[in-house]
C-alpha atoms as a PDB file:
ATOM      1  CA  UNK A   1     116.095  99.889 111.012  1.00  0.00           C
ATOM      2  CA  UNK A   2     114.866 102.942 108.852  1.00  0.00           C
ATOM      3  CA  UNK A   3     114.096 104.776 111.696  1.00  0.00           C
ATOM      4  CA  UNK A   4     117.635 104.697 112.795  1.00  0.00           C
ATOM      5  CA  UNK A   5     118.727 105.662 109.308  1.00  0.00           C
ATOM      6  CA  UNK A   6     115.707 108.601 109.600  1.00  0.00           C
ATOM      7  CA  UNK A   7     117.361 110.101 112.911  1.00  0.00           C
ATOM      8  CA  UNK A   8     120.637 109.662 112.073  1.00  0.00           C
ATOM      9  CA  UNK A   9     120.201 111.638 108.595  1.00  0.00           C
ATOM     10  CA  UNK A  10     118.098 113.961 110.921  1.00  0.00           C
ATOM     11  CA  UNK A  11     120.806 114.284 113.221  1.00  0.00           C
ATOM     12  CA  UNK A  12     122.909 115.243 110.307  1.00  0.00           C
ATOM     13  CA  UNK A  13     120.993 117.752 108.542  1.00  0.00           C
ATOM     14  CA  UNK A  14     120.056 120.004 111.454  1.00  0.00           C
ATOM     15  CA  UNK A  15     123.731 119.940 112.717  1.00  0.00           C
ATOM     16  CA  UNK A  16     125.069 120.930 109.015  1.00  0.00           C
ATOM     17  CA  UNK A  17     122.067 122.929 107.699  1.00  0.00           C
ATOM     18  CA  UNK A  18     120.203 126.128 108.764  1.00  0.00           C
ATOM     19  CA  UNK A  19     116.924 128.070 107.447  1.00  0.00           C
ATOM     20  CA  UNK A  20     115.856 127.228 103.622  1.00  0.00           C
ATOM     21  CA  UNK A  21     118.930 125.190 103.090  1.00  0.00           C
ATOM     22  CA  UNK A  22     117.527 122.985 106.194  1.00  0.00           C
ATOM     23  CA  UNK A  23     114.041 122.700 105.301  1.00  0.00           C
ATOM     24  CA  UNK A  24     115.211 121.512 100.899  1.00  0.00           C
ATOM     25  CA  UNK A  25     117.301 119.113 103.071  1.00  0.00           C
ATOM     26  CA  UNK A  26     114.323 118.136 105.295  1.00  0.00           C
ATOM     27  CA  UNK A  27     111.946 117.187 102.375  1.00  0.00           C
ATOM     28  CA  UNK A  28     114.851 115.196 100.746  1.00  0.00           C
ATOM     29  CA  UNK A  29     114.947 113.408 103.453  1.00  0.00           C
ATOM     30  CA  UNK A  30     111.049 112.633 103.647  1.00  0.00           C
ATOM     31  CA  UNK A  31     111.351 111.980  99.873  1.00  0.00           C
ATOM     32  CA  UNK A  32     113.700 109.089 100.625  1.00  0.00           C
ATOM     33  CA  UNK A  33     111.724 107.447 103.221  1.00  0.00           C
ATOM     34  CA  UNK A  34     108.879 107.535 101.261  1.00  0.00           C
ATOM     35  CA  UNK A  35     110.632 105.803  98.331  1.00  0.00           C
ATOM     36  CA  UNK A  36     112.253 103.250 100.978  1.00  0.00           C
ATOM     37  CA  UNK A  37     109.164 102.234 102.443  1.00  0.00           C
ATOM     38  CA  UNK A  38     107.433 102.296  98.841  1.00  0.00           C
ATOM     39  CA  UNK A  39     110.636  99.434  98.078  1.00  0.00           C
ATOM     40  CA  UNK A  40     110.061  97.767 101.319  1.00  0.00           C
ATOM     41  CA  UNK A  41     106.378  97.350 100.546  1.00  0.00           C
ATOM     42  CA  UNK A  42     107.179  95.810  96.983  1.00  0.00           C
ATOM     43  CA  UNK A  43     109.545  93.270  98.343  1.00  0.00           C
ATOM     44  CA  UNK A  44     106.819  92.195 100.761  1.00  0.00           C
ATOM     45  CA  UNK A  45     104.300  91.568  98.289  1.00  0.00           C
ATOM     46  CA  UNK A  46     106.530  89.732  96.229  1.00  0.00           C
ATOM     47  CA  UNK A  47     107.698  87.535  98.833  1.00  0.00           C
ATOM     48  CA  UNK A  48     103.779  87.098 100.288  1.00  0.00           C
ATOM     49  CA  UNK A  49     103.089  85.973  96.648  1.00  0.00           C
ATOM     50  CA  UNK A  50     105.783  83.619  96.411  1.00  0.00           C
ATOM     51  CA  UNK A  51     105.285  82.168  99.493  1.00  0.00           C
ATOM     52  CA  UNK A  52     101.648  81.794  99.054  1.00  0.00           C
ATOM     53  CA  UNK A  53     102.725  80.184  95.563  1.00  0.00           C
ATOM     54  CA  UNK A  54     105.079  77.650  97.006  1.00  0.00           C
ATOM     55  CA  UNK A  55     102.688  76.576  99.698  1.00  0.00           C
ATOM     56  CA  UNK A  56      99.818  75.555  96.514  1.00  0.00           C
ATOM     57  CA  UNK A  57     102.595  73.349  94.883  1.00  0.00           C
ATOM     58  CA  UNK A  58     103.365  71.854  98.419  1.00  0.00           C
ATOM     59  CA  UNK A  59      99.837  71.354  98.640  1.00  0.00           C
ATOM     60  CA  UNK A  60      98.750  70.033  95.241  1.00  0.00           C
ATOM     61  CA  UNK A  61     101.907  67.944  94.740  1.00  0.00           C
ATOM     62  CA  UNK A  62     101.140  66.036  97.948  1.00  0.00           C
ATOM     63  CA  UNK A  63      97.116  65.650  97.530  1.00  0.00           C
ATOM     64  CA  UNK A  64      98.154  64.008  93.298  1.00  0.00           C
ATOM     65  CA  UNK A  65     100.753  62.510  94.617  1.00  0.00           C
ATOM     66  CA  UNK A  66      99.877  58.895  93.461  1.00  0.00           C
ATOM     67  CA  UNK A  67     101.851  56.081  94.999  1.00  0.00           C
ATOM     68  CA  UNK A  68     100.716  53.105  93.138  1.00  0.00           C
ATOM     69  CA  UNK A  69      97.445  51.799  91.009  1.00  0.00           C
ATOM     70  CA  UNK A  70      96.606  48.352  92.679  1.00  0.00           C
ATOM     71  CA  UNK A  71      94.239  46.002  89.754  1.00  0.00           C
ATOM     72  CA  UNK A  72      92.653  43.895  91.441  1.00  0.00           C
ATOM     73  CA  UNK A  73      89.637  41.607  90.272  1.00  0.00           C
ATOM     74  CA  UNK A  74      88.741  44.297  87.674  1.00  0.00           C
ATOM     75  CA  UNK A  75      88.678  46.910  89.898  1.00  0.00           C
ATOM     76  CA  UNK A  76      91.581  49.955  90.072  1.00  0.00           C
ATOM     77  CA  UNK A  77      92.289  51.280  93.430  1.00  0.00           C
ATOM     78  CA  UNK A  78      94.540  53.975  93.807  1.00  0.00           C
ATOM     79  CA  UNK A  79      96.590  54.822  96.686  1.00  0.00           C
ATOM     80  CA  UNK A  80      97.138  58.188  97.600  1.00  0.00           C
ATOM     81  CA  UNK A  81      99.547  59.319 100.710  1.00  0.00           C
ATOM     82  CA  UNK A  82      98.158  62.910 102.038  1.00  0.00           C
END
């Protein structure tokens, strides 16, 4: 997807623009990719992290999860579904 945006806004610039005007416009344009794929990147991580975050609770809430504590002759079982 931003390399359709990249040629399209390429398109754009060397059909409108010509010699120093053209080149200003050219390094805008790098300038904003960099900064998109910069954003891009951040939203990755955060979503890796959250993800990664979510599956520890999955897995720690169903390794405690405790269903019942049995007493039987003294001694305390506990049942736990995994």
């Amino acid at each position: 997807m931003c390399e359709v945006w990249r040629q399209e806004q390429l398109a754009y610039i060397n059909s409108v623009c010509e010699g120093a005007e053209r080149k200003a416009a050219l390094c805008g344009l790098m300038e904003q990719e960099g900064e998109l794929i910069a954003s891009i990147g951040r939203h990755k991580i955060q979503a890796d992290a959250k993800n990664s975050e979510r599956g520890i609770m999955q897995f720690l809430n169903k390794v405690t999860h405790f269903t019942s504590l049995y007493i039987t002759d003294h001694i305390i079982l506990f049942c736990v579904i995994v």
